[in-house]
PDB file of N, CA and C in Angstrom:
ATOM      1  N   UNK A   1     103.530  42.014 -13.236  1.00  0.00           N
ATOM      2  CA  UNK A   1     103.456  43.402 -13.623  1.00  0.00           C
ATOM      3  C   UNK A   1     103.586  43.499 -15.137  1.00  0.00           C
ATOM      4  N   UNK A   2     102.938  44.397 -15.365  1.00  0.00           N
ATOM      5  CA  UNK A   2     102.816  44.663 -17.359  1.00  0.00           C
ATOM      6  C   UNK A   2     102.888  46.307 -17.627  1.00  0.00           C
ATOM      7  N   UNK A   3     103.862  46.630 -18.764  1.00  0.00           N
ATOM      8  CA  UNK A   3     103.479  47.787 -19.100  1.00  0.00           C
ATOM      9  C   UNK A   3     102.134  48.262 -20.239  1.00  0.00           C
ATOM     10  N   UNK A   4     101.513  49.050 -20.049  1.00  0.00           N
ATOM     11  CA  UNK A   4     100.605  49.808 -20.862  1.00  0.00           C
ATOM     12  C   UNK A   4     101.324  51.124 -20.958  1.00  0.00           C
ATOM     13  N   UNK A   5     101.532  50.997 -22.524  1.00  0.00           N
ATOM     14  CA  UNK A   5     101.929  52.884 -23.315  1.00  0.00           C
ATOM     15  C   UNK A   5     100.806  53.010 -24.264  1.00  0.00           C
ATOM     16  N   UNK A   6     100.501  54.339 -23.967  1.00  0.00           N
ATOM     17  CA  UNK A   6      99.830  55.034 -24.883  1.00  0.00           C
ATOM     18  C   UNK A   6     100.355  56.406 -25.175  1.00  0.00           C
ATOM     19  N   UNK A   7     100.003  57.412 -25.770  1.00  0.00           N
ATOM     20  CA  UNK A   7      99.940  58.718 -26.113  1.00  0.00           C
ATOM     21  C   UNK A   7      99.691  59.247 -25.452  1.00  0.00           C
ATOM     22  N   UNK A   8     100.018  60.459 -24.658  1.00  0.00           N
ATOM     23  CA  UNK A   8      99.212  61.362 -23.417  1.00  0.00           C
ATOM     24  C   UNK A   8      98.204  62.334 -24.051  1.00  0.00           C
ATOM     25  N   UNK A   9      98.045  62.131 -25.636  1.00  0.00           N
ATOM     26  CA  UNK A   9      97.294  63.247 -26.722  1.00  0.00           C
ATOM     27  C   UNK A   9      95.819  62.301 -26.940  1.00  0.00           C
ATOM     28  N   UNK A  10      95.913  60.772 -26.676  1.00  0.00           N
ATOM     29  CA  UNK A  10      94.445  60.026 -26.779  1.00  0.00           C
ATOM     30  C   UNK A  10      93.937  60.257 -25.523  1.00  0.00           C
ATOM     31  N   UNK A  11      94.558  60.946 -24.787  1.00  0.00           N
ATOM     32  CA  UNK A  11      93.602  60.636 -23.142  1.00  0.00           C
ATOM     33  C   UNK A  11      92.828  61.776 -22.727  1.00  0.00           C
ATOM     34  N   UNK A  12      91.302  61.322 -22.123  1.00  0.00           N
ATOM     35  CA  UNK A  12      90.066  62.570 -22.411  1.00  0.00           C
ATOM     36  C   UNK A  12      90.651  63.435 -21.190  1.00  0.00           C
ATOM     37  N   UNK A  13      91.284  63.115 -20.364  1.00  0.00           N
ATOM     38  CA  UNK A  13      91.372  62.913 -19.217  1.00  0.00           C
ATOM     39  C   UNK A  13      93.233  63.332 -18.471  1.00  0.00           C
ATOM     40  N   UNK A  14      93.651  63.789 -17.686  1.00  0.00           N
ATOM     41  CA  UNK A  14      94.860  64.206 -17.482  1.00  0.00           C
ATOM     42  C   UNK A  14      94.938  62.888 -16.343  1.00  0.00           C
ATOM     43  N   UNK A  15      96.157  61.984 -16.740  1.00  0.00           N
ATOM     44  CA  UNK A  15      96.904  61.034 -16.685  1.00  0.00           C
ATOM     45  C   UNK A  15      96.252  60.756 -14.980  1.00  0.00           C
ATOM     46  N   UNK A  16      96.813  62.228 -14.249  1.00  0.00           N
ATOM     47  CA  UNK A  16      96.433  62.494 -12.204  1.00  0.00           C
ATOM     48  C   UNK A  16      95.080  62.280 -12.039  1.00  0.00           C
ATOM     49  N   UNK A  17      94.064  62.256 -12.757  1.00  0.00           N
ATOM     50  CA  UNK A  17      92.972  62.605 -12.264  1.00  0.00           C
ATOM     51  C   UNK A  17      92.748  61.114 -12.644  1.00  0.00           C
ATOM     52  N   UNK A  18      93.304  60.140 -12.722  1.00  0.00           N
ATOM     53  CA  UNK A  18      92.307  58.569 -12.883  1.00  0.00           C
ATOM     54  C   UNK A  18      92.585  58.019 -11.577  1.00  0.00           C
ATOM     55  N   UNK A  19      91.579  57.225 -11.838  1.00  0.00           N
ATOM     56  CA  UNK A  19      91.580  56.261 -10.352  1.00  0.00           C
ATOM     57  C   UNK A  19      92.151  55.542  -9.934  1.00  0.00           C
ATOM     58  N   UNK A  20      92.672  55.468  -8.378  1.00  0.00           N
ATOM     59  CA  UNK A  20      93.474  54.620  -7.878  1.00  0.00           C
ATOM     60  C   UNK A  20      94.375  55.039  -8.150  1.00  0.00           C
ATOM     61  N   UNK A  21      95.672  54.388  -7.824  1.00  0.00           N
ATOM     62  CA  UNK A  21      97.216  55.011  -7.676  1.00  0.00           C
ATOM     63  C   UNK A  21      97.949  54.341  -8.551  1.00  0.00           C
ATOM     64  N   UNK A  22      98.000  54.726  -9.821  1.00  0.00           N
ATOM     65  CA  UNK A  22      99.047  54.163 -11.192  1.00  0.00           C
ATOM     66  C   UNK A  22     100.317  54.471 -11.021  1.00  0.00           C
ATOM     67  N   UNK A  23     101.164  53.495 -10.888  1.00  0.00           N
ATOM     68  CA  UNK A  23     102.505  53.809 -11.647  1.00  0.00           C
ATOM     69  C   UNK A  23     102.988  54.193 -12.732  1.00  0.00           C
ATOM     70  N   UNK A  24     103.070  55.465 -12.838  1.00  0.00           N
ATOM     71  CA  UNK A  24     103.336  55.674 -14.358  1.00  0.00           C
ATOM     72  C   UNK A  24     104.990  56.632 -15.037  1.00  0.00           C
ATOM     73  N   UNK A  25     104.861  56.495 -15.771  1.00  0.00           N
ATOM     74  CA  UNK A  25     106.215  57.665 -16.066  1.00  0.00           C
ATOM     75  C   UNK A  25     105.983  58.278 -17.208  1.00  0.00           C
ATOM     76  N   UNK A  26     106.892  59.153 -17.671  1.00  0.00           N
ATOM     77  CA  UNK A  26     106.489  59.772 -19.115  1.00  0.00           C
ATOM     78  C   UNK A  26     108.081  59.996 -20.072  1.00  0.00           C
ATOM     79  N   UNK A  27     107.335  59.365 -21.190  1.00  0.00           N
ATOM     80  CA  UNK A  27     108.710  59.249 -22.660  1.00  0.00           C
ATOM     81  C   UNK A  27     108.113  59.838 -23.161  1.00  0.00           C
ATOM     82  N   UNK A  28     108.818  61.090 -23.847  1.00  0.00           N
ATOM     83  CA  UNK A  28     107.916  62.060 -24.524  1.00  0.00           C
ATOM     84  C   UNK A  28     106.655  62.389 -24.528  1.00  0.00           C
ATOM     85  N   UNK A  29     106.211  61.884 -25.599  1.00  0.00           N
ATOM     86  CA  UNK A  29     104.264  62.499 -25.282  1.00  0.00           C
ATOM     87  C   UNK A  29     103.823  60.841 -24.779  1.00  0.00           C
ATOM     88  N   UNK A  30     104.061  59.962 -24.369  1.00  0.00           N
ATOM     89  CA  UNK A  30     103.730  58.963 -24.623  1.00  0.00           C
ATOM     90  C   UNK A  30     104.197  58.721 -22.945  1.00  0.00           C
ATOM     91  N   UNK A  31     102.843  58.225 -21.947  1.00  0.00           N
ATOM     92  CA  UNK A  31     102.661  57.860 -21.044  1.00  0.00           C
ATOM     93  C   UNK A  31     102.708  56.010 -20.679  1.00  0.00           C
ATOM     94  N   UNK A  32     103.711  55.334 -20.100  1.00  0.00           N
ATOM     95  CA  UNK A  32     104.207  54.550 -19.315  1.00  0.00           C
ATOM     96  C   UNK A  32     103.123  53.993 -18.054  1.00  0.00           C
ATOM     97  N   UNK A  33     102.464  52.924 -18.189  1.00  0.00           N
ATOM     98  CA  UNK A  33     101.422  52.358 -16.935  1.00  0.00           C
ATOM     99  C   UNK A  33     102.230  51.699 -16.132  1.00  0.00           C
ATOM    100  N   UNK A  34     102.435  51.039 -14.864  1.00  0.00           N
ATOM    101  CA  UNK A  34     102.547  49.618 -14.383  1.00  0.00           C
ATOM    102  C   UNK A  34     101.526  49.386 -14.159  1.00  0.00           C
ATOM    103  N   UNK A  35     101.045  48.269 -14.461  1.00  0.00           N
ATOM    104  CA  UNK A  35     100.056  47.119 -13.727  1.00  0.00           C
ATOM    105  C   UNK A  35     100.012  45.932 -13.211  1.00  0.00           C
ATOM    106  N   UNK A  36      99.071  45.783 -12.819  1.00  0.00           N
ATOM    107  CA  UNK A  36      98.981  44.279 -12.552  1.00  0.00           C
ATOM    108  C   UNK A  36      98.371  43.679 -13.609  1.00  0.00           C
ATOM    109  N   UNK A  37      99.017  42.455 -13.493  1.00  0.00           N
ATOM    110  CA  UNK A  37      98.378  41.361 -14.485  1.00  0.00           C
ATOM    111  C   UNK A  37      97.188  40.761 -14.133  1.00  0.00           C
ATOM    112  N   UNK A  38      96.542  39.799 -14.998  1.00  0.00           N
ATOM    113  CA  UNK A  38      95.190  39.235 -14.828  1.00  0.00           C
ATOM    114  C   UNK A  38      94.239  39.403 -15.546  1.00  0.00           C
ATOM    115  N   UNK A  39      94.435  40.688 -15.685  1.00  0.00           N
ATOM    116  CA  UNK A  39      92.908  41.309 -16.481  1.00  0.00           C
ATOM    117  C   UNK A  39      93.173  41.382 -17.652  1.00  0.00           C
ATOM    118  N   UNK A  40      91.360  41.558 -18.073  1.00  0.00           N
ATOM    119  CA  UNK A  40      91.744  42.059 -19.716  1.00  0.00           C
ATOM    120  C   UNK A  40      91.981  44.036 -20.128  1.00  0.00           C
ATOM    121  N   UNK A  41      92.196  44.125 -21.029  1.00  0.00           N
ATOM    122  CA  UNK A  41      92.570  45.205 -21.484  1.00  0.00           C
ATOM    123  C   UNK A  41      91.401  46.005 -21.171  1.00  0.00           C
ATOM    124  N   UNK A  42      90.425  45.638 -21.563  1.00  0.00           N
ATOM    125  CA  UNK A  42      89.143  46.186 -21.499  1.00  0.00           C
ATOM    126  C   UNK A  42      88.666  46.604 -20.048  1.00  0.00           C
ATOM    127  N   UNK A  43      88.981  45.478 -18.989  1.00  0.00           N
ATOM    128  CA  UNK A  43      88.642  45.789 -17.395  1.00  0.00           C
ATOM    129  C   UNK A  43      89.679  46.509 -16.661  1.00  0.00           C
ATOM    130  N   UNK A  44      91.104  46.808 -17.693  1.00  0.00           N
ATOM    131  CA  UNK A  44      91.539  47.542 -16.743  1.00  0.00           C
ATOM    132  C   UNK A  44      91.860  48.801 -17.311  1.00  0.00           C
ATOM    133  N   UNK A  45      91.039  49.428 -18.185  1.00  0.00           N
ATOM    134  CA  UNK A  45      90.775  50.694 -18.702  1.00  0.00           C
ATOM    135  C   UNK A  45      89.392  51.135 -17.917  1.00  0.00           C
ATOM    136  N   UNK A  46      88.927  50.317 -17.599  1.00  0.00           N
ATOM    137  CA  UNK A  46      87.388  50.485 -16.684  1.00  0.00           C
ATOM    138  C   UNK A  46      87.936  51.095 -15.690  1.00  0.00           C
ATOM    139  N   UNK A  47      88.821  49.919 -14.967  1.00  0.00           N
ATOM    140  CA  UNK A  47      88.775  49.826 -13.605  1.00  0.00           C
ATOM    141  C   UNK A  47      89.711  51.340 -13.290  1.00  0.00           C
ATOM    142  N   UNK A  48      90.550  51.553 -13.646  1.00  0.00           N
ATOM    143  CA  UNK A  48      91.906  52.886 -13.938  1.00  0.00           C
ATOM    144  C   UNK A  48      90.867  54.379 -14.026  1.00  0.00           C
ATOM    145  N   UNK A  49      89.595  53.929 -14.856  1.00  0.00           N
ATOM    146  CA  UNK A  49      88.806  54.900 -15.673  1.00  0.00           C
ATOM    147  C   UNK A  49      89.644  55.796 -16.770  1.00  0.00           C
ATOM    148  N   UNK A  50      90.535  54.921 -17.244  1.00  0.00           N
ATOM    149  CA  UNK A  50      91.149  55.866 -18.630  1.00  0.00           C
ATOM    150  C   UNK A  50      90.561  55.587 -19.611  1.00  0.00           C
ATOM    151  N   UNK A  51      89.993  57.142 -19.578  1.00  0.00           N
ATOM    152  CA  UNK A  51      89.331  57.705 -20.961  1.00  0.00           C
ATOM    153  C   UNK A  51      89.560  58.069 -22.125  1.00  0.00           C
ATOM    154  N   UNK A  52      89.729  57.837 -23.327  1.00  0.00           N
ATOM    155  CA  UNK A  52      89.775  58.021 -24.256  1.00  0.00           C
ATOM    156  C   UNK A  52      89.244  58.904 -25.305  1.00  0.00           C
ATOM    157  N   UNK A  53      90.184  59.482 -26.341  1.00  0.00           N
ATOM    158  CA  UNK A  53      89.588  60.791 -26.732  1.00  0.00           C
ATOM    159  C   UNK A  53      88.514  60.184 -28.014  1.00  0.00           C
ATOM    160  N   UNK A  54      89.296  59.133 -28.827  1.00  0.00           N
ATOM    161  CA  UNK A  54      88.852  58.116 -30.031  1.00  0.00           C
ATOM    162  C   UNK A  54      89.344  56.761 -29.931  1.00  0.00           C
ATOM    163  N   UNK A  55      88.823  56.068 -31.215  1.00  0.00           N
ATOM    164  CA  UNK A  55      89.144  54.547 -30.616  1.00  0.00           C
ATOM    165  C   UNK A  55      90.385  54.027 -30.908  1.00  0.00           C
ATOM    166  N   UNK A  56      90.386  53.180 -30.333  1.00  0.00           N
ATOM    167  CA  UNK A  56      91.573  52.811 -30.239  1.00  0.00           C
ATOM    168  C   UNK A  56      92.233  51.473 -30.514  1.00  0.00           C
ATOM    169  N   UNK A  57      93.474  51.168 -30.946  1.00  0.00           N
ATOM    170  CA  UNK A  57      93.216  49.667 -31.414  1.00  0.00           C
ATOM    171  C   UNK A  57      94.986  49.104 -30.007  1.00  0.00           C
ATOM    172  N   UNK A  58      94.467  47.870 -29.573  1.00  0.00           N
ATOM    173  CA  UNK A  58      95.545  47.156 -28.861  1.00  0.00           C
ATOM    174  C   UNK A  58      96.293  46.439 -29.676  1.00  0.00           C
ATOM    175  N   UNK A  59      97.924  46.480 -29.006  1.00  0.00           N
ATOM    176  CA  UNK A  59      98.474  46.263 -29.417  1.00  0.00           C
ATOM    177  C   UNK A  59      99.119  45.309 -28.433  1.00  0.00           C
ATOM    178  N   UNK A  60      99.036  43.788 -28.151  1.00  0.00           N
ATOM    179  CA  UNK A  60     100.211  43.211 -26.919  1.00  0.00           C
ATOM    180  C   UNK A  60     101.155  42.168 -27.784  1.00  0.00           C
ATOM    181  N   UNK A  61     102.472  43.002 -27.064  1.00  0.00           N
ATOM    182  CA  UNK A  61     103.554  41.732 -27.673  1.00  0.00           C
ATOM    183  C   UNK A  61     103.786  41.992 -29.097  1.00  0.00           C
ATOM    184  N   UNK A  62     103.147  43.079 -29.310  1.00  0.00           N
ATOM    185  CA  UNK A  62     103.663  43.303 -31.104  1.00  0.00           C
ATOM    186  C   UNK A  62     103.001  42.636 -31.754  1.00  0.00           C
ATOM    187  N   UNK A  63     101.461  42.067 -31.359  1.00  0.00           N
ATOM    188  CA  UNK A  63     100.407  41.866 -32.346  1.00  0.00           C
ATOM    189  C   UNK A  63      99.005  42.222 -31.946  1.00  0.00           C
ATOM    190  N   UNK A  64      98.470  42.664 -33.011  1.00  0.00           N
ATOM    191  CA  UNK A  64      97.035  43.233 -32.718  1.00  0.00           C
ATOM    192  C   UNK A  64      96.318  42.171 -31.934  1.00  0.00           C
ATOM    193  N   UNK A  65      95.053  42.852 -31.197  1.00  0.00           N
ATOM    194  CA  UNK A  65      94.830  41.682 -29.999  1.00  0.00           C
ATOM    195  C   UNK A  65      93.131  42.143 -29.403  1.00  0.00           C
ATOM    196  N   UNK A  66      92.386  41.617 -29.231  1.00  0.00           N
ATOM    197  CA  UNK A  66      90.913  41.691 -28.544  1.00  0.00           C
ATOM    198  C   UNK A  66      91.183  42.147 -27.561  1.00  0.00           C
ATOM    199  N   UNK A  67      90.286  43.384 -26.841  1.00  0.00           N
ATOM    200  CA  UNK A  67      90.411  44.006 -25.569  1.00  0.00           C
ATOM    201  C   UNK A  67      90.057  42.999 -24.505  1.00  0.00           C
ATOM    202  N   UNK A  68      89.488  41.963 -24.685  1.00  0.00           N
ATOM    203  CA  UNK A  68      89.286  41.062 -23.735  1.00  0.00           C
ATOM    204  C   UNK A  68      90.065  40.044 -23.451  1.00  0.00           C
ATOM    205  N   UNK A  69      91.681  39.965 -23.968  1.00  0.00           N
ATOM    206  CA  UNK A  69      92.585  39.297 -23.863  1.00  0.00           C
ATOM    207  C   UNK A  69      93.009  39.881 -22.763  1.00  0.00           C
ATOM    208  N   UNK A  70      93.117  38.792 -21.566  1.00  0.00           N
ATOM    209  CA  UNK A  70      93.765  39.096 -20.072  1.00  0.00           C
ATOM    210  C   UNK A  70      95.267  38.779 -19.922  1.00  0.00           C
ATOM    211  N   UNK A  71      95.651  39.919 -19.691  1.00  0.00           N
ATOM    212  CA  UNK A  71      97.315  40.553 -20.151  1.00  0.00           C
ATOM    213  C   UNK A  71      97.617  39.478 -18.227  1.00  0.00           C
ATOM    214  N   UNK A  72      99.163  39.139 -18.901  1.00  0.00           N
ATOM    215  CA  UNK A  72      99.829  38.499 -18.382  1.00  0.00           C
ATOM    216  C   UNK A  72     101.239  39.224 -17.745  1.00  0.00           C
ATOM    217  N   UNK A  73     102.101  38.356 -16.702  1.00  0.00           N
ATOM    218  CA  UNK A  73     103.317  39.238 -16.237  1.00  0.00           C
ATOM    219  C   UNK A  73     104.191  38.992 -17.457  1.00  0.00           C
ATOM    220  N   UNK A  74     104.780  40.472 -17.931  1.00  0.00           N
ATOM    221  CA  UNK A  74     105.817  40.769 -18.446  1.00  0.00           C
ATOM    222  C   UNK A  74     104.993  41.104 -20.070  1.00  0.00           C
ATOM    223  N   UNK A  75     103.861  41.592 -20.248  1.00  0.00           N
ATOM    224  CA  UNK A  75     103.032  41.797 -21.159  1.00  0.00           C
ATOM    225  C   UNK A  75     103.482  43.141 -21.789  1.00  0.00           C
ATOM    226  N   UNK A  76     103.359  43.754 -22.888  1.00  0.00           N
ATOM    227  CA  UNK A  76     103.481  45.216 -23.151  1.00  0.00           C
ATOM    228  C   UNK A  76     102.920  45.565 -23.955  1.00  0.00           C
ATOM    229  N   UNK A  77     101.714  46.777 -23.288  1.00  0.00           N
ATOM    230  CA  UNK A  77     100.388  46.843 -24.365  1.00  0.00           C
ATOM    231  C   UNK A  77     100.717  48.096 -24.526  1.00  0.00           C
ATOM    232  N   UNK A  78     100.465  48.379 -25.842  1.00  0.00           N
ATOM    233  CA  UNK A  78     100.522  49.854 -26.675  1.00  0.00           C
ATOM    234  C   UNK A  78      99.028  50.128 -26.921  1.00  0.00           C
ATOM    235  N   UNK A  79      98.639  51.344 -27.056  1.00  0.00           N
ATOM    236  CA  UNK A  79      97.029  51.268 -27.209  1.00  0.00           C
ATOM    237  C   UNK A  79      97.636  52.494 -28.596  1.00  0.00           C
ATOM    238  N   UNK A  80      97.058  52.063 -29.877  1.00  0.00           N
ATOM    239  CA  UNK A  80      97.726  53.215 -30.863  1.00  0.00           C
ATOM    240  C   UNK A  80      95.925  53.563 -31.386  1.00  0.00           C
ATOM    241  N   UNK A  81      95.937  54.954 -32.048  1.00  0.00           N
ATOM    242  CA  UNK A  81      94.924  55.154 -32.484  1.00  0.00           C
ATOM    243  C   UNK A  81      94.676  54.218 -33.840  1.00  0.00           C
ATOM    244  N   UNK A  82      93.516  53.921 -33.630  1.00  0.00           N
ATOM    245  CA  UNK A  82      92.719  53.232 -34.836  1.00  0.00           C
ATOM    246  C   UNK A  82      92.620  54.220 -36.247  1.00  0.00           C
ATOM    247  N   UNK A  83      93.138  53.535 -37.840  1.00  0.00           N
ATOM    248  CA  UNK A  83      93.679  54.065 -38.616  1.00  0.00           C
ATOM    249  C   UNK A  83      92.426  53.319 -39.757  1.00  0.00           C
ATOM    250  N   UNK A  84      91.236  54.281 -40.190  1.00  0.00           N
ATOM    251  CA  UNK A  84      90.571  53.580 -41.239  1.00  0.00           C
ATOM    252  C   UNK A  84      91.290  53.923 -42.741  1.00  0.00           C
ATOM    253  N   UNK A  85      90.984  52.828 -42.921  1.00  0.00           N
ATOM    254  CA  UNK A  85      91.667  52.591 -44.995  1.00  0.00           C
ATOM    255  C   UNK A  85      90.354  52.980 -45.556  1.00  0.00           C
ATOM    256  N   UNK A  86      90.424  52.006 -46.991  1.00  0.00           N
ATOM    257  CA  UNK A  86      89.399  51.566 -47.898  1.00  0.00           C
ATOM    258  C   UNK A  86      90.296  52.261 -48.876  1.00  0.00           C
ATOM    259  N   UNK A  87      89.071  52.226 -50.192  1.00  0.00           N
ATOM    260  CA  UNK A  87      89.430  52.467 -51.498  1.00  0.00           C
ATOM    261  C   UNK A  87      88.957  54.350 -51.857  1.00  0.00           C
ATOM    262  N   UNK A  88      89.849  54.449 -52.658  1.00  0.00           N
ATOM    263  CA  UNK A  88      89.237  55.988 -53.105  1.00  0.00           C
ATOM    264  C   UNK A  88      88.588  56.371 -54.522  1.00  0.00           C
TER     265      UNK A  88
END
């Protein structure tokens, strides 16, 4: 089992209306997943169908990470909004 937190303010979508039966809870604005392990980040935003309002960057274990990295038991993915720089 792995947690996924995100923001309940990135989601296109109200938390009840995704697919299949999530374990979830809520810390402030910020929504709590259980999952299962195995997959990557990417297949189990598919598979859930959580939608997104903008993009988004992963976060597992407290380092930035490819959505196609297949999260493991005791994993904890943050999905934070994506923050562009550059020069002014």
């Amino acid at each position: 089992m792995l947690l996924l937190k995100l923001d309940e303010r990135l989601l296109a979508d109200s938390i009840e209306n995704m697919q299949g039966s999530i374990e979830f809870h809520r810390e402030a604005t910020f929504i709590i997943l259980e999952l299962p392990s195995g997959e990557s980040v990417q297949h189990t935003l598919e598979k859930y169908r959580i939608l997104l309002k903008q993009p988004v960057v992963a976060v597992i274990n407290g380092q930035t990470a490819d959505f196609t990295q297949v999260l493991v038991d005791g994993d904890q993915v943050r999905l934070l909004p994506q923050i562009a720089g550059g020069r002014y």
